[in-house]
Protein backbone atom coordinates (compact mmCIF):
# COMPACT_ATOMS: atom_id res chain seq x y z
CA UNK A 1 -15.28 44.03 -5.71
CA UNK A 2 -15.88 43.67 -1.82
CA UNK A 3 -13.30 46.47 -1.33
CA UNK A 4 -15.33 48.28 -3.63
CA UNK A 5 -18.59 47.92 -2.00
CA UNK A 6 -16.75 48.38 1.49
CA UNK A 7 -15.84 51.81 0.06
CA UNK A 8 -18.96 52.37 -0.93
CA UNK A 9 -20.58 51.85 1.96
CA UNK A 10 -18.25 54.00 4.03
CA UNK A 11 -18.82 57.11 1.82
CA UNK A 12 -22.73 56.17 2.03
CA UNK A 13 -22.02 56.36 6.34
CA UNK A 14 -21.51 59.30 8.56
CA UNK A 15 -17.50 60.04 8.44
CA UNK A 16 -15.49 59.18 11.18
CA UNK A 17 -12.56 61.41 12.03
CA UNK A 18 -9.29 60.41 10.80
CA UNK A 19 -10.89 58.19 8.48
CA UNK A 20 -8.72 58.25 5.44
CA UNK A 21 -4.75 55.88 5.22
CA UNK A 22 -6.68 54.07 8.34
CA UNK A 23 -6.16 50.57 8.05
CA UNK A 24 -9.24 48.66 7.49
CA UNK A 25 -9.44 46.60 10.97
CA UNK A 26 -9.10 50.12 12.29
CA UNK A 27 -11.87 51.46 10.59
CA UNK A 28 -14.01 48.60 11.23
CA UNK A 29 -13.40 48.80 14.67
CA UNK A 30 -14.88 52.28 14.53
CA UNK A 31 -17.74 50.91 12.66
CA UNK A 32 -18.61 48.60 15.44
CA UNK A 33 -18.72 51.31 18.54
CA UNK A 34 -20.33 53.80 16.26
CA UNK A 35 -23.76 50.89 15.47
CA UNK A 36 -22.74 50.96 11.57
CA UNK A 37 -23.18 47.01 11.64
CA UNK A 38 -23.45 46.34 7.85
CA UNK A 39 -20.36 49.05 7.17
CA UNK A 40 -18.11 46.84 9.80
CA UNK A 41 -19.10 44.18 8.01
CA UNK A 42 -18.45 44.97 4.68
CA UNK A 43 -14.62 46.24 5.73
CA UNK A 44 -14.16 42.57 7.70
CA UNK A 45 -15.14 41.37 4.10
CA UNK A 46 -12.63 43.70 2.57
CA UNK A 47 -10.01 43.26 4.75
CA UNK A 48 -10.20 38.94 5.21
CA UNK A 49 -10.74 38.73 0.72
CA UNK A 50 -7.52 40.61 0.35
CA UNK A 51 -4.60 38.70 -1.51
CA UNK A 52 -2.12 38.73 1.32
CA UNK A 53 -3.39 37.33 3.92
CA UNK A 54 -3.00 39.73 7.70
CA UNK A 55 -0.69 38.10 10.44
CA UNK A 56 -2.58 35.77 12.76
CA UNK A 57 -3.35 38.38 15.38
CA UNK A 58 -4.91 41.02 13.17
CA UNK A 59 -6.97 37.83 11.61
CA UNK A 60 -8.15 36.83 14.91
CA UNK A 61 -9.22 40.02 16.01
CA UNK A 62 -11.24 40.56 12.60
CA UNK A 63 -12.99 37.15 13.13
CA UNK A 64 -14.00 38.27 16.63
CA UNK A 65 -15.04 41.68 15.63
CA UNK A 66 -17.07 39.60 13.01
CA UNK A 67 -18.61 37.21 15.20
CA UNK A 68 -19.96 40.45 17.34
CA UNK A 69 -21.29 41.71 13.92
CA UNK A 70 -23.50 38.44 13.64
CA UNK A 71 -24.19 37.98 17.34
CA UNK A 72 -25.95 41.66 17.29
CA UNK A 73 -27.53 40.83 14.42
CA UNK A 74 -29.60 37.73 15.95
CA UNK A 75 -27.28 35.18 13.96
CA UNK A 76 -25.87 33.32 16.42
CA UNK A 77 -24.42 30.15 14.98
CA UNK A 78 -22.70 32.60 12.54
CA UNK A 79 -21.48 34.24 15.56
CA UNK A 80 -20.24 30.75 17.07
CA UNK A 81 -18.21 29.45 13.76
CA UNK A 82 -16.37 32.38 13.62
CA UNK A 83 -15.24 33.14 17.36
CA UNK A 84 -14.16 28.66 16.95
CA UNK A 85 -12.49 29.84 13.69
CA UNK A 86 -10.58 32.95 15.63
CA UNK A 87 -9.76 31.10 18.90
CA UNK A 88 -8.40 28.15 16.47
CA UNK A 89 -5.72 30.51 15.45
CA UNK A 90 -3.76 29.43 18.74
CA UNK A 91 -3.20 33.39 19.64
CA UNK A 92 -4.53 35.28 22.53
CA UNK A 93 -8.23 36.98 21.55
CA UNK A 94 -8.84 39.90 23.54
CA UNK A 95 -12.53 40.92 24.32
CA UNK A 96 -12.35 44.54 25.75
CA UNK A 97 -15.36 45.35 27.97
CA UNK A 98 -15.41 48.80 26.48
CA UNK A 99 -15.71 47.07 22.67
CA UNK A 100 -17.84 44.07 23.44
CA UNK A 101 -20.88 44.08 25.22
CA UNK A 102 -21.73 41.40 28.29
CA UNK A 103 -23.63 38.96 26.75
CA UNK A 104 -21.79 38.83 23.88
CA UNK A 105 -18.32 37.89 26.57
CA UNK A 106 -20.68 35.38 27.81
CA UNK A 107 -21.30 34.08 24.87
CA UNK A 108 -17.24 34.35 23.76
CA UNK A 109 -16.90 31.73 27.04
CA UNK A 110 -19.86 29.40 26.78
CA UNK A 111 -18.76 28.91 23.01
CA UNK A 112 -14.97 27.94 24.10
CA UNK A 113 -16.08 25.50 26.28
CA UNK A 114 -18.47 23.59 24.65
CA UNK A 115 -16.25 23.89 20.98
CA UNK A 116 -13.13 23.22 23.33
CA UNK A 117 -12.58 19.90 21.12
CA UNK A 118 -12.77 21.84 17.61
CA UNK A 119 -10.37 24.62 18.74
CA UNK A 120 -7.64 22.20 19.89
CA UNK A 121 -8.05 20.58 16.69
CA UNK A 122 -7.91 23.92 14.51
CA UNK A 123 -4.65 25.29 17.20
CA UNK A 124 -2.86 21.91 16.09
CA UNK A 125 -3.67 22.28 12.52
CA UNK A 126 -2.79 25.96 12.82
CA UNK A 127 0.59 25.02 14.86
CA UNK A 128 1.67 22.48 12.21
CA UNK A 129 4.74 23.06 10.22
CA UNK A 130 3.85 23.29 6.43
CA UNK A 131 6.01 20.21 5.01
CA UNK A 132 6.88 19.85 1.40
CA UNK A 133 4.33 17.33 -0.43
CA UNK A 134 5.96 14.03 0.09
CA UNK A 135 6.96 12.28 -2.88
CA UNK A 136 4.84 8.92 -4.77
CA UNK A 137 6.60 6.33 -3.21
CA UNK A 138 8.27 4.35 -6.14
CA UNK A 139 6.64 1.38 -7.62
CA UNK A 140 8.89 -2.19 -6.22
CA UNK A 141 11.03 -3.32 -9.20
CA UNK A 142 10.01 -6.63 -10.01
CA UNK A 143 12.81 -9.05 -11.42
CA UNK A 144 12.26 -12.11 -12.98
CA UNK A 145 14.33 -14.76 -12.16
CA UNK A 146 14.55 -17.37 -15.58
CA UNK A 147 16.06 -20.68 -15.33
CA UNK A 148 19.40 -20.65 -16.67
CA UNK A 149 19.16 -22.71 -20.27
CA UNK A 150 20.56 -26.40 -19.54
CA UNK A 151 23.60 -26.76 -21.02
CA UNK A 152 23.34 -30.27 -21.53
CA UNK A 153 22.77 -32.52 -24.73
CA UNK A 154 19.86 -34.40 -25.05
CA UNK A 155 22.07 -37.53 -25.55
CA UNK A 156 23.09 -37.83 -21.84
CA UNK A 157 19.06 -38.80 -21.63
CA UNK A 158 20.06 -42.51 -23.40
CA UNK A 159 22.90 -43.09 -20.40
CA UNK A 160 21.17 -45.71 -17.58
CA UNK A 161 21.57 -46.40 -14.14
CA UNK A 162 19.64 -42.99 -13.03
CA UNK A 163 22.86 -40.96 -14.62
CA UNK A 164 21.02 -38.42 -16.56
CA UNK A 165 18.92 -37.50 -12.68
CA UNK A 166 21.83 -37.43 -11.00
CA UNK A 167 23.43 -35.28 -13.50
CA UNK A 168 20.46 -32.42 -13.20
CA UNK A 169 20.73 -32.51 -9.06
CA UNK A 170 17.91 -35.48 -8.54
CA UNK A 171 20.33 -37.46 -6.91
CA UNK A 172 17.93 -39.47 -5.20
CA UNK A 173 15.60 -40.32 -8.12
CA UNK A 174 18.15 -41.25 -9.99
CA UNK A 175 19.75 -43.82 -7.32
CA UNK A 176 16.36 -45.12 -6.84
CA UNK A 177 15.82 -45.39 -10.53
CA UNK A 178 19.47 -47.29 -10.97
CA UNK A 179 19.02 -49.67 -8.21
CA UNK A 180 15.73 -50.68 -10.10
CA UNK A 181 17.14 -50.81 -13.15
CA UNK A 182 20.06 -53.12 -11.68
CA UNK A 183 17.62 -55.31 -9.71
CA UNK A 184 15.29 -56.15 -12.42
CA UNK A 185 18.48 -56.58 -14.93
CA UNK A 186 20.19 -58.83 -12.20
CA UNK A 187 16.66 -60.92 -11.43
CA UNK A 188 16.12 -61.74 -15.25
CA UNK A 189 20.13 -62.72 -16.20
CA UNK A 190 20.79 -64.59 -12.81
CA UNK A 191 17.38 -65.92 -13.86
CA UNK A 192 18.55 -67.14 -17.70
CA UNK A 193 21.75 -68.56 -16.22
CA UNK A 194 20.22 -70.76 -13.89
CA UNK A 195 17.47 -71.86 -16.70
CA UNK A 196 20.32 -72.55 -19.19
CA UNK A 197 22.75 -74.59 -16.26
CA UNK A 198 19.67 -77.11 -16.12
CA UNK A 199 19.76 -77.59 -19.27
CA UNK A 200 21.18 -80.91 -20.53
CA UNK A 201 23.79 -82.08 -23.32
CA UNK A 202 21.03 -81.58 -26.03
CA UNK A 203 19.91 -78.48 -24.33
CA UNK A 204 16.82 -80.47 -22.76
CA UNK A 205 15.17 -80.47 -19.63
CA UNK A 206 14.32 -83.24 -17.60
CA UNK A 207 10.46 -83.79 -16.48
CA UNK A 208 11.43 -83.08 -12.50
CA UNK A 209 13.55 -80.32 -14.23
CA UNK A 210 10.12 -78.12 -16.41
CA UNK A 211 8.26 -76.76 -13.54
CA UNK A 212 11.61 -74.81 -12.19
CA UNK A 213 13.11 -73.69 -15.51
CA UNK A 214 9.25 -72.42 -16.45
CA UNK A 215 9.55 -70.57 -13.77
CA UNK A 216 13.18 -69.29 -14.30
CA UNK A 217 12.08 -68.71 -18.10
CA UNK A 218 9.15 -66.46 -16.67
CA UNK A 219 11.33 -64.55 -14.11
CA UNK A 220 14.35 -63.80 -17.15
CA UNK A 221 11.73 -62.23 -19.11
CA UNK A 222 10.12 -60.79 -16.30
CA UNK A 223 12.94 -59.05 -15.27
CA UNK A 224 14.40 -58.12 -18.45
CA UNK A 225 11.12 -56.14 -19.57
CA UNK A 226 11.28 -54.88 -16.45
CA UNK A 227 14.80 -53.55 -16.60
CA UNK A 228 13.81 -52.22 -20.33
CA UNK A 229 10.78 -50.83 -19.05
CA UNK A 230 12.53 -48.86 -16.18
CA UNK A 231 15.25 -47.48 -18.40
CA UNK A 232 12.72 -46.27 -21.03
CA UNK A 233 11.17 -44.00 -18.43
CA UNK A 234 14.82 -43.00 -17.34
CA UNK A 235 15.26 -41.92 -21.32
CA UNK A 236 11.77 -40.38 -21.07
CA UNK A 237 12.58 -38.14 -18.07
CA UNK A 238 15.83 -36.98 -19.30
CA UNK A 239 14.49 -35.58 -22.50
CA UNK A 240 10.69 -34.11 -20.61
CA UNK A 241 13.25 -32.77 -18.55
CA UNK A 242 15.49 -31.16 -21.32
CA UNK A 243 12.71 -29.70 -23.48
CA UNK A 244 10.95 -27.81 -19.75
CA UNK A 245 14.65 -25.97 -18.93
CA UNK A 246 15.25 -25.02 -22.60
């Protein structure tokens, strides 16, 4: 459609010699010296909508030619966008004093100094191999790590002594619950045999005798509930234990 109109326009303006096969930065260029401001335009329209895209020089040269377009036409931040756009290319930009007017040179310099930090940026973008897209990094497997089933039957939870602790790698739970288990077994039978050796024939007790083998009696039972009491939570352990790994 702009080609079109660019066209039109051109047959609407005096001819220029040599006019037809020109290519259209050619003609536009011709446009420019010849004061046809709004046909120059229209072929810089033509020319930059195309589908394939001109080589970088060609492109800069059109944006320049451009920027003139709008600088003579009053429109100068127009005129400043597209001479940053053109000088972001990263090529050379050649402003013939015969093409461009004075001011409008001036203008070309004040505008690359002061947009010096926007044209390096646009030259690096410019310079910048295109890479392929990289690829979604891949989500982190995630493994979860069971407990291997225990293996062992829930009778070894009735064996004493801290065996069914040691057995499962709580070696020193186990020892700790044996020891008990053997202290508070030893207190209450060392306890009953010294009760029963005070005994008499008749299996009496002397007066002098009661207040020690109360006191044994009390110890024998003491320590026997207490070695029944620690081995119950051994048994208890062993199968809490059993149930959580299976």
């Amino acid at each position: 459609m702009i080609q079109l109109l660019a066209i039109a326009l051109a047959a609407s303006g005096p001819a220029l010699p040599d006019e037809r096969g020109r290519p259209l930065l050619a003609q536009a260029v011709d446009a420019y010296r010849a004061g046809q401001l709004g046909r120059c335009d229209a072929l810089l329209d033509a020319l930059l909508t195309e589908p394939s895209r001109p080589p970088k020089p060609e492109l800069a040269e059109s944006l320049v030619l451009r920027a003139a377009v709008a600088f003579a036409n009053g429109r100068r931040e127009g005129a400043r966008e597209e001479l940053v756009r053109a000088h972001g290319l990263g090529v050379r930009v050649a402003m013939p004093p015969d093409l461009f007017p004075p001011d409008f040179r001036d203008f070309d310099l004040t505008v690359r100094r002061e947009e010096a930090v926007r044209i390096a940026r646009l030259q690096s973008l410019s310079a910048a191999p295109l890479l392929p897209a990289a690829m979604p990094p891949r989500p982190p497997r995630v493994i979860i790590l069971r407990p291997t089933p225990s293996t062992e039957t829930p009778l070894w939870a009735l064996a004493p002594l801290g065996i069914p602790q040691r057995r499962r790698g709580a070696v020193a739970w186990g020892d700790s619950l044996g020891a008990a288990q053997v202290a508070a077994l030893g207190i209450g039978l060392g306890s009953l045999a010294a009760a029963l050796a005070m005994q008499g024939p008749r299996g009496l007790y002397s007066a002098a005798q009661a207040p020690t083998a109360r006191a044994l009696n009390v110890a024998y039972l003491a320590g026997c509930y207490g070695a029944l009491g620690l081995y119950l939570l051994g048994v208890a352990d062993g199968f809490a234990f059993g149930s959580s790994a299976q």
